[in-house]
Protein backbone atom coordinates (compact mmCIF):
# COMPACT_ATOMS: atom_id res chain seq x y z
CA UNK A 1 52.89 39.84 166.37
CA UNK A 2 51.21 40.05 169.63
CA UNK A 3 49.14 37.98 171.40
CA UNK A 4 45.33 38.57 171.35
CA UNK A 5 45.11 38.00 175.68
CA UNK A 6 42.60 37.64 177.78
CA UNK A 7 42.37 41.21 178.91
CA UNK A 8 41.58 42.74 175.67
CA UNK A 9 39.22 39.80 174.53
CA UNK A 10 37.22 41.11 177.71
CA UNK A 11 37.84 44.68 176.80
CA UNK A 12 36.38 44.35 173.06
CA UNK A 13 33.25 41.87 174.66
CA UNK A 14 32.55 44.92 177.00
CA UNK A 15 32.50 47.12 174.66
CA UNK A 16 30.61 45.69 172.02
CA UNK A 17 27.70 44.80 174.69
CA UNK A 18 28.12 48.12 175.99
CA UNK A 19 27.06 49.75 172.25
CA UNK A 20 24.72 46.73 170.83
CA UNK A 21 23.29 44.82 174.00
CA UNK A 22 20.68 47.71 174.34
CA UNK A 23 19.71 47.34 170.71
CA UNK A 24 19.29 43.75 170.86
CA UNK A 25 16.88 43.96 173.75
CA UNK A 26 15.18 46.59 171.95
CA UNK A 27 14.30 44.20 168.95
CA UNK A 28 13.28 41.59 170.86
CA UNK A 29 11.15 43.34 172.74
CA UNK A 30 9.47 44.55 169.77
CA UNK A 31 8.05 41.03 169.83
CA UNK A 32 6.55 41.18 173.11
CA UNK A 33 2.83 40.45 173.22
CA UNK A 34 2.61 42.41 176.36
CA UNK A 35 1.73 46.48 176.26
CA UNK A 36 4.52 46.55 178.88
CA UNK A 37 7.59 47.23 177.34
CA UNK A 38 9.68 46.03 180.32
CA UNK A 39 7.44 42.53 180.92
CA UNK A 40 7.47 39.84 178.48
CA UNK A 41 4.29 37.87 177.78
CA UNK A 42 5.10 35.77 174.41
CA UNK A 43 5.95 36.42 171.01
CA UNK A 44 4.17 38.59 169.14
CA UNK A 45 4.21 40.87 166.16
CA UNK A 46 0.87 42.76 166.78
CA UNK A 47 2.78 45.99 167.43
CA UNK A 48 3.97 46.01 164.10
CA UNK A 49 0.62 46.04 162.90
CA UNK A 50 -0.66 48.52 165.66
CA UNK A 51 2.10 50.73 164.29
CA UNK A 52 1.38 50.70 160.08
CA UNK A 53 -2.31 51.24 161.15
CA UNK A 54 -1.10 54.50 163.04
CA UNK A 55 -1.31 57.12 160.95
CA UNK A 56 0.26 60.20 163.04
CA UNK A 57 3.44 57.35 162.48
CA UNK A 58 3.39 57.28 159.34
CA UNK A 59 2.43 60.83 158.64
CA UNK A 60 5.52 62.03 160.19
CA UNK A 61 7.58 59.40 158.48
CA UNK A 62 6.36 60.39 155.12
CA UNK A 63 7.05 64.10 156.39
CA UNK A 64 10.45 63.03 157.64
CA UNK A 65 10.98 61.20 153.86
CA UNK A 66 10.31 64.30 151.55
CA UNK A 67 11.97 66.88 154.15
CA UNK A 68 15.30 64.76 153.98
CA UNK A 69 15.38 63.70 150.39
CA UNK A 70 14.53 67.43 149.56
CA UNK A 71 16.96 69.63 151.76
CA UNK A 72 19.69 66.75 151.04
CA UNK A 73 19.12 67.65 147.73
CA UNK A 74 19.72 71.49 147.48
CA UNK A 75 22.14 70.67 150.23
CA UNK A 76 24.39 69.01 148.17
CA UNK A 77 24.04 71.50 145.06
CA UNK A 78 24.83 74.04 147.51
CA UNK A 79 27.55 72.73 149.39
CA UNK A 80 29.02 71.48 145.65
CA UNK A 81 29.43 75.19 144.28
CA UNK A 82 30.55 76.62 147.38
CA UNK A 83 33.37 73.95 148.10
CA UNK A 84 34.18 74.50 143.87
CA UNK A 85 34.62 77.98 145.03
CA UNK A 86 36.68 77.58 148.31
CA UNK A 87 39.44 75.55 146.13
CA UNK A 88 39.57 77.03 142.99
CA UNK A 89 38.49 80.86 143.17
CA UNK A 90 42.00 81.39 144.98
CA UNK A 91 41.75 84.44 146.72
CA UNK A 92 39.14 87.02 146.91
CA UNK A 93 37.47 89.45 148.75
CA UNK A 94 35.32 88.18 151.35
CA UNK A 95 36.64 84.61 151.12
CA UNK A 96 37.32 84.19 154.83
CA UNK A 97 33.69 85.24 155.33
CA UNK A 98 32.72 83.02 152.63
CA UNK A 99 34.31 80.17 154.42
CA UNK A 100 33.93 81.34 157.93
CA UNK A 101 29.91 81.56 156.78
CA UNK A 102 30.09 78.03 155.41
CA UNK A 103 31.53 76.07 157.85
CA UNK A 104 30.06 78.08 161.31
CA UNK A 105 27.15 75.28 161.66
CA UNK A 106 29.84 72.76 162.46
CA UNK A 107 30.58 74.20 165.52
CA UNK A 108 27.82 76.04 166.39
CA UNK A 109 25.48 74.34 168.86
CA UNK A 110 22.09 72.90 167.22
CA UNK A 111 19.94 75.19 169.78
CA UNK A 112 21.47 78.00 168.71
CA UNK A 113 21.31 77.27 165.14
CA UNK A 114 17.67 76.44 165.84
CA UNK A 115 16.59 79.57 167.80
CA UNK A 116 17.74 82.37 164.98
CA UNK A 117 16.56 80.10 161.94
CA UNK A 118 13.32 80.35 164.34
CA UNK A 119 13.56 84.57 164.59
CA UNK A 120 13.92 84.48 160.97
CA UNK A 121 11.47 83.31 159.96
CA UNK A 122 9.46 84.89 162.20
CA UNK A 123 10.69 87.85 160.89
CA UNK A 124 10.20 88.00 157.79
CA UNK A 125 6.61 86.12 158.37
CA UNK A 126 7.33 82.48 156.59
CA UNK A 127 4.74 79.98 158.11
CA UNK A 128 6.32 76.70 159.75
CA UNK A 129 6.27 73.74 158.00
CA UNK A 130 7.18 71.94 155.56
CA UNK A 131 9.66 74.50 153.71
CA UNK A 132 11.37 75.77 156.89
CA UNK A 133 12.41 72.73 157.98
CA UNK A 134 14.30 72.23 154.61
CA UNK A 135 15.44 75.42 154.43
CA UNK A 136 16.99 74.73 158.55
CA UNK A 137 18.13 71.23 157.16
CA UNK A 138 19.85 72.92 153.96
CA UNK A 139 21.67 75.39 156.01
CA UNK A 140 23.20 73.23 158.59
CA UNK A 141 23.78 70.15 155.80
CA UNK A 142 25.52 71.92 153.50
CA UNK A 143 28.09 72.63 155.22
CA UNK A 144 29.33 69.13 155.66
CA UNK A 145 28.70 68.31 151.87
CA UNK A 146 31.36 71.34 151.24
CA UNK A 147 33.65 69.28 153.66
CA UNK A 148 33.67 66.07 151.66
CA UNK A 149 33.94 67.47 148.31
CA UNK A 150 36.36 70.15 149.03
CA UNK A 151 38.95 67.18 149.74
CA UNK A 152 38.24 65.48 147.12
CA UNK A 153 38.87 68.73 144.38
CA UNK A 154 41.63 69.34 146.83
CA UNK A 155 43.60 65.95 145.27
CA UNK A 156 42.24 66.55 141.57
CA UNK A 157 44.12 66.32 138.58
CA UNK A 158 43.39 69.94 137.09
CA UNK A 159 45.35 68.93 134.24
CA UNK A 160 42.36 66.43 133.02
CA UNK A 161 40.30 70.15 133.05
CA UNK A 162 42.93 71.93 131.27
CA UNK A 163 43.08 68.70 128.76
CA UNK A 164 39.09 69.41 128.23
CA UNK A 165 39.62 73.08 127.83
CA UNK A 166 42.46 73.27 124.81
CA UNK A 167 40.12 70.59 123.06
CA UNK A 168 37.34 73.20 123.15
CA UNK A 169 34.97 72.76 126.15
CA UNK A 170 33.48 75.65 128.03
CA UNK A 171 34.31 75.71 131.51
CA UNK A 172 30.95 74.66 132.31
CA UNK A 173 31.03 71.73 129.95
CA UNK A 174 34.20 70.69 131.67
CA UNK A 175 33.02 70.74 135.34
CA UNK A 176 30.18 69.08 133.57
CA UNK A 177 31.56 66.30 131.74
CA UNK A 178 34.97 66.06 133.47
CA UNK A 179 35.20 67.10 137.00
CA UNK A 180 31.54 66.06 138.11
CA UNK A 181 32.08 62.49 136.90
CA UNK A 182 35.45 62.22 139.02
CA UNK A 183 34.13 63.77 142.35
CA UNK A 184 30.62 61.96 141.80
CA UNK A 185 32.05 59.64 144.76
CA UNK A 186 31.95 62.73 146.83
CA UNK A 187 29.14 64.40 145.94
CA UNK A 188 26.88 61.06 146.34
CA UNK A 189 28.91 60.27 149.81
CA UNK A 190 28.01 64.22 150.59
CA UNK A 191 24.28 63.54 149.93
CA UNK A 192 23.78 60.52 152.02
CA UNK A 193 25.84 62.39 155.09
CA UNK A 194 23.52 65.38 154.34
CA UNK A 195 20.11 63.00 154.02
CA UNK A 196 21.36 60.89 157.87
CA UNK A 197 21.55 63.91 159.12
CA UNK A 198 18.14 65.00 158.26
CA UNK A 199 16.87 61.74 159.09
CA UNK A 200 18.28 62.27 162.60
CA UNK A 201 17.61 65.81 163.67
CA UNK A 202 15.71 66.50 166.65
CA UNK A 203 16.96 69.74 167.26
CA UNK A 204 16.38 72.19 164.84
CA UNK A 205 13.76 70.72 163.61
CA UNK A 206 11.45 71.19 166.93
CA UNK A 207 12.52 75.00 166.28
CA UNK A 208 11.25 75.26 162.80
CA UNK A 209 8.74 72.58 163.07
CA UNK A 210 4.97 73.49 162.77
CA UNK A 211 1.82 71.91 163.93
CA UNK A 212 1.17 70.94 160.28
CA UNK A 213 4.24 69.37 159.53
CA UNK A 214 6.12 66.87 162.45
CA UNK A 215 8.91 64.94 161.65
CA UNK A 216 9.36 61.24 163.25
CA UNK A 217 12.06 62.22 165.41
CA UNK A 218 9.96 64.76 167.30
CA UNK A 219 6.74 62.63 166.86
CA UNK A 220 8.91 60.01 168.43
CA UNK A 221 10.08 62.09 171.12
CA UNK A 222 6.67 63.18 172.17
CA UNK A 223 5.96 59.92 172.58
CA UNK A 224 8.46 58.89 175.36
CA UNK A 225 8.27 61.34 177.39
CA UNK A 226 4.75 59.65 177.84
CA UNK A 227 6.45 56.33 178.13
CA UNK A 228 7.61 53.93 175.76
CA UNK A 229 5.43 52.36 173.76
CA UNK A 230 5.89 49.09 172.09
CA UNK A 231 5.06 50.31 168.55
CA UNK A 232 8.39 52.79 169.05
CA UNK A 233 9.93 49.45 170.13
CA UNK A 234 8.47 48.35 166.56
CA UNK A 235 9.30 51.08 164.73
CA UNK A 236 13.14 51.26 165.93
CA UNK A 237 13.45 47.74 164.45
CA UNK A 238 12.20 48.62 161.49
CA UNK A 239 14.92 51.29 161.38
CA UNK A 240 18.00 48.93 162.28
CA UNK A 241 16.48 46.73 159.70
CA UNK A 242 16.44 49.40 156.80
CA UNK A 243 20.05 51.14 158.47
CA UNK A 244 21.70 46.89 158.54
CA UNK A 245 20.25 46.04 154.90
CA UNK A 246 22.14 49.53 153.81
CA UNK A 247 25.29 48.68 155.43
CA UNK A 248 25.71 45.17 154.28
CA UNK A 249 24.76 46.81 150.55
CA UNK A 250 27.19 49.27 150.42
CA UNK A 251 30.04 46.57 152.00
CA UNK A 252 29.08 43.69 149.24
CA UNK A 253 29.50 46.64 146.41
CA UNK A 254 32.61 48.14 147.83
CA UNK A 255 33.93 44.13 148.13
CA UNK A 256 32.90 43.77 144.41
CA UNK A 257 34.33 46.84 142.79
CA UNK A 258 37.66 46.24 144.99
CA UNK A 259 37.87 42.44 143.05
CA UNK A 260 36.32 43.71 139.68
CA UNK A 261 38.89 46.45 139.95
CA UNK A 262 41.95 43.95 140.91
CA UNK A 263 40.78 41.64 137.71
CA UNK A 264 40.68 44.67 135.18
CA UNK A 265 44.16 45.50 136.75
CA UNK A 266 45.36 41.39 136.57
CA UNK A 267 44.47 41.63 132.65
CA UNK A 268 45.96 45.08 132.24
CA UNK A 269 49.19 42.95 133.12
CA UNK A 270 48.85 40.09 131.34
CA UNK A 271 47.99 42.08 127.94
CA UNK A 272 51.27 42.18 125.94
């Protein structure tokens, strides 16, 4: 086994305060009494009050809210039936369309992405709002909810489909009572990838944005380039907080299905 040494315990410190020092200044200034974000003048938690009484704040976090939870939505649908396709249509015409259609927005750049969702609707004379930023979310979501569920019906048993087929199911009723039940870990995974990504885009969003609909990310953009305020200070806490309770969530449930799951498999043994 080798030795844990000095030059790689300095290596990991480094790097650790390289990715979390800034964040932990960033809390505790959150708690600075003074408007001056880089001056500290006491503890404080007025800006956290300042901020839930600002209502262009929490408009555009409400906005932000139904915009993700919405486009994550018909994201995943989407991206369900086309990655269903991709794997089991087998060949076809127009499948490397189909696929080349699907997965473009990984590798195209946001802007561009942005700037034609932007003509299009101009085009065809859709207001901005509300419903083009889900419909920009959708398209460039999706594609990453195919991803994750086409590996997972990559490594399916079919034979559990054929099983519900001979005893009489409609292929709908087997996708419906088979196959989604065993890729549900995919297809929830694929939601929460597409609903962090909404959350996050800056991007597109200022593209298909409108003047009656502005998402936090933009609202909090606008903001800085004014200068920092400590309610962003406030309000980025509040995010690590919600993003740190979710994490340590999802790690106590995975720890608790991996020893429910060892148990179940300890009494499978032990049954003669």
């Amino acid at each position: 086994m080798r030795r844990f040494g000095w030059f790689n315990a300095t290596s990991l410190t480094l790097g650790l305060a390289f990715l979390y020092l800034p964040v932990v200044i960033l809390v505790i200034y959150s708690f600075n009494a003074s408007k001056l974000v880089t001056v500290w003048a006491g503890f404080s938690t007025k800006w956290y009050g300042e901020l839930f009484r600002n209502e262009a704040f929490l408009d555009a976090a409400w906005v932000t809210l139904k915009v993700a939870f919405l486009s994550s939505t018909l994201a995943t649908a989407l991206g369900t039936m086309a990655a269903h396709v991709l794997v089991r249509a087998g060949r076809f015409p127009g499948r490397t369309l189909f696929s080349g259609v699907i997965y473009a927005p990984l590798v195209m750049p946001e802007v561009i992405t942005g700037l034609s969702l932007l003509l299009l609707f101009i085009g065809i004379g859709l207001d901005r709002g509300v419903l083009t930023i889900v419909l920009a979310h959708t398209t460039f979501s999706m594609c990453y909810v195919s991803v994750v569920v086409s590996s997972r019906l990559v490594t399916f048993d079919r034979s559990l489909e054929e099983a519900a087929l001979d005893l009489g199911c409609t292929p709908f009723d087997a996708f419906r009572l088979v196959t989604l039940p065993i890729i549900a870990p995919a297809v929830v995974s694929g939601w929460l990838l597409a609903f962090t990504l909404s959350l996050d885009d800056l991007v597109i969003a200022s593209f298909t944005s409108g003047p009656s609909a502005t998402t936090l990310p933009i609202k909090i953009f606008s903001s800085v380039r004014l200068g920092v305020s400590p309610e962003i200070n406030a309000l980025s806490t509040i995010l690590i907080a919600i993003v740190s309770i979710g994490v340590i969530a999802a790690s106590l449930a995975s720890k608790r299905s991996a020893i429910r799951g060892q148990r179940d498999r300890r009494s499978a043994v032990r049954v003669p």
